[in-house]
C-alpha atoms as a PDB file:
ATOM      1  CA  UNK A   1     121.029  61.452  46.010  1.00  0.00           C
ATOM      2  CA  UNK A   2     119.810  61.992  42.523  1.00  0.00           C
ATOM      3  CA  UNK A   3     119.543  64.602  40.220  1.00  0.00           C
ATOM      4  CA  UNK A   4     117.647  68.042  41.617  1.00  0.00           C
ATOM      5  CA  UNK A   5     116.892  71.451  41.108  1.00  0.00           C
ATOM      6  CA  UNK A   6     118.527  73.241  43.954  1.00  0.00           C
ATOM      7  CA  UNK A   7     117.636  77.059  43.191  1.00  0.00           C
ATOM      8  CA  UNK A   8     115.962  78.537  40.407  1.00  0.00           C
ATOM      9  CA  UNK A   9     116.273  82.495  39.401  1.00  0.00           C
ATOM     10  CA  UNK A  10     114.734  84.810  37.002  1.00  0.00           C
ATOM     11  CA  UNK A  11     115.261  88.608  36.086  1.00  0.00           C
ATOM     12  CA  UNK A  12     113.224  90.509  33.564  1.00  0.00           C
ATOM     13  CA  UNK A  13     116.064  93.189  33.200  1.00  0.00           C
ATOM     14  CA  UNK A  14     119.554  92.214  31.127  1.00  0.00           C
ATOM     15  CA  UNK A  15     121.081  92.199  34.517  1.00  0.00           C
ATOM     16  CA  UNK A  16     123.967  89.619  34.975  1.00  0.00           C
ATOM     17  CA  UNK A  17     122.729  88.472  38.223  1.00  0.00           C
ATOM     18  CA  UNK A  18     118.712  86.591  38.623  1.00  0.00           C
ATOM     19  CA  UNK A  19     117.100  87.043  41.509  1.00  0.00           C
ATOM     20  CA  UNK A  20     115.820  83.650  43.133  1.00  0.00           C
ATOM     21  CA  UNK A  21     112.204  82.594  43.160  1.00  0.00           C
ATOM     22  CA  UNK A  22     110.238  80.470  44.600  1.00  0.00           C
ATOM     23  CA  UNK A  23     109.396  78.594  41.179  1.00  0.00           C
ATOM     24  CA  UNK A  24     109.706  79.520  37.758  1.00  0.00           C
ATOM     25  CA  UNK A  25     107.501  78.767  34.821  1.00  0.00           C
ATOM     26  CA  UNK A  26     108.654  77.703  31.682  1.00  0.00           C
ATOM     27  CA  UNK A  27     107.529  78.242  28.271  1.00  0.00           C
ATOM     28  CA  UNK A  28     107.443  75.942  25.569  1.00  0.00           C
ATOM     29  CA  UNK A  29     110.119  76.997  22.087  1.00  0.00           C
ATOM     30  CA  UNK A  30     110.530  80.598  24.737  1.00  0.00           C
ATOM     31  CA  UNK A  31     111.828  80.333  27.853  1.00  0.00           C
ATOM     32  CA  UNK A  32     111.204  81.416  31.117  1.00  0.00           C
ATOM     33  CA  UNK A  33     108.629  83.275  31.641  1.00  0.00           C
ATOM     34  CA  UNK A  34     109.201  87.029  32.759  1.00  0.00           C
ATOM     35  CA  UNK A  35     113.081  86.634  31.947  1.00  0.00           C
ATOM     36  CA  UNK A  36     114.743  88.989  29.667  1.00  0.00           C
ATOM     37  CA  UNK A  37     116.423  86.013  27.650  1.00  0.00           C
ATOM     38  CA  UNK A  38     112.620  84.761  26.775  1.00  0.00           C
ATOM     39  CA  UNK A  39     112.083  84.637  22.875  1.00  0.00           C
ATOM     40  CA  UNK A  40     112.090  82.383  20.060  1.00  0.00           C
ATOM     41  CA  UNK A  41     115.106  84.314  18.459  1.00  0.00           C
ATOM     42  CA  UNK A  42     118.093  85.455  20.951  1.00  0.00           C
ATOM     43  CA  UNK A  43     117.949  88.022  23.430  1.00  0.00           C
ATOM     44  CA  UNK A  44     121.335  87.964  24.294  1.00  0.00           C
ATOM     45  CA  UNK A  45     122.542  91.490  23.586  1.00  0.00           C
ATOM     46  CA  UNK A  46     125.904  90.737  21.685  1.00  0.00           C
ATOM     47  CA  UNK A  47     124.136  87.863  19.433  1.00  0.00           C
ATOM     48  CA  UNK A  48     120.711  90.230  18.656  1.00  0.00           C
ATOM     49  CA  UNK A  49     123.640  93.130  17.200  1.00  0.00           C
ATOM     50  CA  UNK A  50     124.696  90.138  14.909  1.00  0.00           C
ATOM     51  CA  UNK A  51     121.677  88.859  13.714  1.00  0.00           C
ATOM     52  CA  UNK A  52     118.367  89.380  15.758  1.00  0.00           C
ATOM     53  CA  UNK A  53     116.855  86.939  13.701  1.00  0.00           C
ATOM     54  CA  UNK A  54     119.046  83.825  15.186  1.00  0.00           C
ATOM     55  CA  UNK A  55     117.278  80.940  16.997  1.00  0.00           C
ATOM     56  CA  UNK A  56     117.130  81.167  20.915  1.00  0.00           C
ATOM     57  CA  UNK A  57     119.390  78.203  21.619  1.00  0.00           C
ATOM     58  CA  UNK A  58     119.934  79.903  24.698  1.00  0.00           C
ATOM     59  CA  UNK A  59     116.731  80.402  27.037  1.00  0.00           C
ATOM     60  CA  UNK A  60     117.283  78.875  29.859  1.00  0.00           C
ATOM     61  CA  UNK A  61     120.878  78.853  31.647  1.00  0.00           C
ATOM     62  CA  UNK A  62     121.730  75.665  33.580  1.00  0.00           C
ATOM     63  CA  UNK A  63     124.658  75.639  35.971  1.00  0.00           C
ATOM     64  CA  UNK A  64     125.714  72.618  38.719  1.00  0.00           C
ATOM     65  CA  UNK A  65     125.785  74.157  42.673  1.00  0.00           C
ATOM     66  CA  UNK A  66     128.761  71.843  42.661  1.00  0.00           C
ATOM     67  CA  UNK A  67     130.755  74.595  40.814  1.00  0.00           C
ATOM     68  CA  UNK A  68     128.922  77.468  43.399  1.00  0.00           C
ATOM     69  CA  UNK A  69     130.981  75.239  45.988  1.00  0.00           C
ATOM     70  CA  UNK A  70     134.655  74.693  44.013  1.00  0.00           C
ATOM     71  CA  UNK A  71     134.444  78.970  43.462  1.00  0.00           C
ATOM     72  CA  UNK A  72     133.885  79.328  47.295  1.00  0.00           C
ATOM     73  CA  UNK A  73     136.336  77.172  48.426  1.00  0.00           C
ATOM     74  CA  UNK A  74     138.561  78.912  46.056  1.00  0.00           C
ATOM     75  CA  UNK A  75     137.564  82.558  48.041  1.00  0.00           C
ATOM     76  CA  UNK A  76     134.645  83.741  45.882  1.00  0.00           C
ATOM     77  CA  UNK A  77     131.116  84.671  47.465  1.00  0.00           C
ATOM     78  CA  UNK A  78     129.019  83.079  44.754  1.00  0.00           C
ATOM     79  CA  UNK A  79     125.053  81.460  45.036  1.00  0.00           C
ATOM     80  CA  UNK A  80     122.764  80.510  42.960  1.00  0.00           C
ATOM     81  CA  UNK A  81     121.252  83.014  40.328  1.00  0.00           C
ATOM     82  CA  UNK A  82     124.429  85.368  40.981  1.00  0.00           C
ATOM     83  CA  UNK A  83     125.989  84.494  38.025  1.00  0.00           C
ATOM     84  CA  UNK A  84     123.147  84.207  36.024  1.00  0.00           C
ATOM     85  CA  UNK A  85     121.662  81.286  36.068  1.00  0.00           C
ATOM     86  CA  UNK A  86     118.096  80.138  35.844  1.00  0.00           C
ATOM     87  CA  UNK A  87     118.219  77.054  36.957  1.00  0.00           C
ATOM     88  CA  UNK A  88     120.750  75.649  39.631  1.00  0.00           C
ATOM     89  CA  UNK A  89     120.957  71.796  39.972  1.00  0.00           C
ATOM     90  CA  UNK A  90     123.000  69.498  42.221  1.00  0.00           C
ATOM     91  CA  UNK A  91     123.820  65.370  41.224  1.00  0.00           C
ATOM     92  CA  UNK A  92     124.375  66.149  37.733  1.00  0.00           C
ATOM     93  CA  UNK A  93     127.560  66.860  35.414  1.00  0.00           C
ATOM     94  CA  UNK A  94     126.019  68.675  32.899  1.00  0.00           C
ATOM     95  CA  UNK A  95     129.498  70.157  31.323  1.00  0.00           C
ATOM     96  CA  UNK A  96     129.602  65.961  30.224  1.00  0.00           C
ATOM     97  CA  UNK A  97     125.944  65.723  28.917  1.00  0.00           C
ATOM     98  CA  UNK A  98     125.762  65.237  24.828  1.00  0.00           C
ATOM     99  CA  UNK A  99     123.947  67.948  23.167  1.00  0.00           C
ATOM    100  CA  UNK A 100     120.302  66.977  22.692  1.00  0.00           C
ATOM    101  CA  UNK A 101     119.709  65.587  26.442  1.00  0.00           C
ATOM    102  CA  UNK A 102     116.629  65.720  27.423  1.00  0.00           C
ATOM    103  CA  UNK A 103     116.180  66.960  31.374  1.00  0.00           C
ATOM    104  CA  UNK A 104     112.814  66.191  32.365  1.00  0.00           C
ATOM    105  CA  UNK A 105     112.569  68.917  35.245  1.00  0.00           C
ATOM    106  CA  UNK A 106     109.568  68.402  38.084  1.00  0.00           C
ATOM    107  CA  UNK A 107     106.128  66.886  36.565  1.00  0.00           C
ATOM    108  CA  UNK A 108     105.908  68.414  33.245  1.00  0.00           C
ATOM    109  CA  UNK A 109     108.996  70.713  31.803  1.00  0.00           C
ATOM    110  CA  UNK A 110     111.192  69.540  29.686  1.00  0.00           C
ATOM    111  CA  UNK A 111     114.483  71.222  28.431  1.00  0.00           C
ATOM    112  CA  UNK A 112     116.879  70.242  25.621  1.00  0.00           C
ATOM    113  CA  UNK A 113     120.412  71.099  26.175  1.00  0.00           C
ATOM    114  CA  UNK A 114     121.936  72.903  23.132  1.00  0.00           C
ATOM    115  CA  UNK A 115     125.263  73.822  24.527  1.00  0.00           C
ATOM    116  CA  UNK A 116     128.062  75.766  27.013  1.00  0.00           C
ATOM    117  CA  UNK A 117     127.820  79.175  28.324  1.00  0.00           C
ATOM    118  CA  UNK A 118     130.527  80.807  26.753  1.00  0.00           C
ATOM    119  CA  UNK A 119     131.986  82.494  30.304  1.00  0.00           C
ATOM    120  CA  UNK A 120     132.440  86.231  29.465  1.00  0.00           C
ATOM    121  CA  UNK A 121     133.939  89.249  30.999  1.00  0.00           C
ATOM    122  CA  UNK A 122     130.949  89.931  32.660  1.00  0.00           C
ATOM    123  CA  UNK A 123     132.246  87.670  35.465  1.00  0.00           C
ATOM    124  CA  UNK A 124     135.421  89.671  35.988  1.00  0.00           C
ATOM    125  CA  UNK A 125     132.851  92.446  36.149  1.00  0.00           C
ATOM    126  CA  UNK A 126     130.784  90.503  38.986  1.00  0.00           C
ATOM    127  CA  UNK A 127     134.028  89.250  41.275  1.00  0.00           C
ATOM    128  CA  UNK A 128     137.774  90.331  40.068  1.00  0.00           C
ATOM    129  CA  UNK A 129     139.236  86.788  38.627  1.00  0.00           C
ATOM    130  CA  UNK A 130     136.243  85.113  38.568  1.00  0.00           C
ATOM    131  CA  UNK A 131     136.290  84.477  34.718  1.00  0.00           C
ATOM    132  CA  UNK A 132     139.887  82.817  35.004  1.00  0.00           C
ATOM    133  CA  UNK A 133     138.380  80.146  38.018  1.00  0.00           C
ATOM    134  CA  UNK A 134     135.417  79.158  35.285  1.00  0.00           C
ATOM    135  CA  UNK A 135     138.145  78.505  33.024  1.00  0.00           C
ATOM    136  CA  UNK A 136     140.479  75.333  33.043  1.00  0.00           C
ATOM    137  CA  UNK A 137     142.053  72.966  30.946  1.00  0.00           C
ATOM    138  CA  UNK A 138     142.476  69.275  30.316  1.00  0.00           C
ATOM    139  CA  UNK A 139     144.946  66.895  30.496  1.00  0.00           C
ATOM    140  CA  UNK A 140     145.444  67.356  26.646  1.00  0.00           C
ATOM    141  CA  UNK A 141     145.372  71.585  27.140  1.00  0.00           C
ATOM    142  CA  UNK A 142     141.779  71.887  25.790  1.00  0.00           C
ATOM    143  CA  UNK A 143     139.633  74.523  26.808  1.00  0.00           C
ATOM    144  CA  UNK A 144     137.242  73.322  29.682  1.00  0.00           C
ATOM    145  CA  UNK A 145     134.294  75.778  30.469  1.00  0.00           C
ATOM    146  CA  UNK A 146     132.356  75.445  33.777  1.00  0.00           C
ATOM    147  CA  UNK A 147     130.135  78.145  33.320  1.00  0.00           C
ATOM    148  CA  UNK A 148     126.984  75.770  33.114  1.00  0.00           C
ATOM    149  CA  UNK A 149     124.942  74.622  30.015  1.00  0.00           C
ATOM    150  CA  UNK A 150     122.518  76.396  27.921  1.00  0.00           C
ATOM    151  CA  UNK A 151     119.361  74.880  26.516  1.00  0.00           C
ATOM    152  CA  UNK A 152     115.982  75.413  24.879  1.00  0.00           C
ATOM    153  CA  UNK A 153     112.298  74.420  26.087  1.00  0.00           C
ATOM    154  CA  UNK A 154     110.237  71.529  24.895  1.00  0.00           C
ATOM    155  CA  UNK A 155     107.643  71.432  27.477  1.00  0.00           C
ATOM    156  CA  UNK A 156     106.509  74.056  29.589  1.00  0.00           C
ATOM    157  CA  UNK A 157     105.927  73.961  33.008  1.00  0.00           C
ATOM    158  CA  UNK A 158     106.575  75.093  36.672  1.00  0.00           C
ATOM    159  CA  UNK A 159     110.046  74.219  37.782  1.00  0.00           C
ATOM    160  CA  UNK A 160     110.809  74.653  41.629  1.00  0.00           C
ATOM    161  CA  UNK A 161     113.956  73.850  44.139  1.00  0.00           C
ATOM    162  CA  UNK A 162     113.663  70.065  45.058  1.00  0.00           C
ATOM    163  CA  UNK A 163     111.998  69.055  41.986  1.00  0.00           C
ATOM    164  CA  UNK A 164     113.747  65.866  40.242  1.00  0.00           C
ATOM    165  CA  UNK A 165     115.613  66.016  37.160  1.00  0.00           C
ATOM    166  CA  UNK A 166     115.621  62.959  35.152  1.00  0.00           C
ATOM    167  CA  UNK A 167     118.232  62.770  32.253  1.00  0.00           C
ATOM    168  CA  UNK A 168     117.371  61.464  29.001  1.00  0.00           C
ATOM    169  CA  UNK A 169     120.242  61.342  26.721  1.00  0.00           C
ATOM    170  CA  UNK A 170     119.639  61.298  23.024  1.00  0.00           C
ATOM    171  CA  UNK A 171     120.360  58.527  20.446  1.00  0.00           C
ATOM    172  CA  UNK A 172     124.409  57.765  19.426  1.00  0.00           C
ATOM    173  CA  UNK A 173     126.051  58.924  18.293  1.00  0.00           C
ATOM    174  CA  UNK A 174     126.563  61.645  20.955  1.00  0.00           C
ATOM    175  CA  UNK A 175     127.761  65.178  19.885  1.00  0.00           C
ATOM    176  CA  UNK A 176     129.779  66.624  22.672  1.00  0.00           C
ATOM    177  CA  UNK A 177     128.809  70.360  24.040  1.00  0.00           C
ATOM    178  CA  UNK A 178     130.265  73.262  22.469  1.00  0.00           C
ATOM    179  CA  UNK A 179     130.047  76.992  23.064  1.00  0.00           C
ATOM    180  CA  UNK A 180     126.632  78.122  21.779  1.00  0.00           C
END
């Protein structure tokens, strides 16, 4: 099986959970449309009391159902959208993607991933210890975080569950993702 859009979720309140749709739209350099993270400059509401004036590198919120299926297996009710994700995919890795891949989601959209979801207590918040299980470490003790990817729009477009995602990674040398 290849790369596909599982679930896709939207909320137009800073709510930590989206609910699912039946498609979402996206908007070129904004987001998704109707979603409280939409903007050209961030929305989120700890980076806007920094600097409102910071590029969006975070408007849409990619995260792999393969995770959804390690946290229930570890005793956590979790699906897609409930831990705020836009977009939930399945046949991917994204936490190994190189920042600047392209994903090329259903006919038209296009998003560019800029980086990792920095996990946050929020999740603790959402499910007691669920911040700790979207943290791990390496073989060499780094940091690993499996909170999904973050990215910006390039192409607009309606993006629905089953649509194909085709990868395009960018040119070497690759960057590896960081918190953004």
């Amino acid at each position: 099986m290849g790369a596909v859009v599982t679930a896709v979720s939207c909320s137009a309140g800073h709510t930590f959970s989206k609910l699912r749709q039946s498609s979402i739209r996206l908007l070129a350099g904004l987001g998704v449309e109707g979603d409280a993270h939409m903007g050209g400059t961030v929305k989120h509401r700890s980076r806007v009391a920094q600097d409102p004036t910071q590029p969006n590198l975070r408007q849409l919120h990619f995260m792999q159902s393969e995770l959804h299926d390690e946290l229930r297996a570890a005793g956590f009710a979790v699906s897609a959208g409930q831990m705020g994700e836009n977009v939930t995919t399945r046949g991917v890795d994204l936490l190994r993607l190189p920042v600047g891949t392209r994903l090329h989601l259903g006919a038209t959209a296009v998003a560019e991933v800029t980086g990792l979801r920095n996990p946050c207590v929020q999740l603790d918040r959402f499910q007691p210890g669920l911040m700790s299980a979207v943290l791990d470490r390496d073989e060499h003790g780094n940091l690993i975080r499996k909170a999904g990817v973050m990215a910006i729009v390039l192409t607009g477009g309606e993006v629905r569950p089953g649509d194909s995602i085709r990868i395009v990674l960018p040119t070497e040398p690759h960057r590896p993702l960081d918190r953004v």
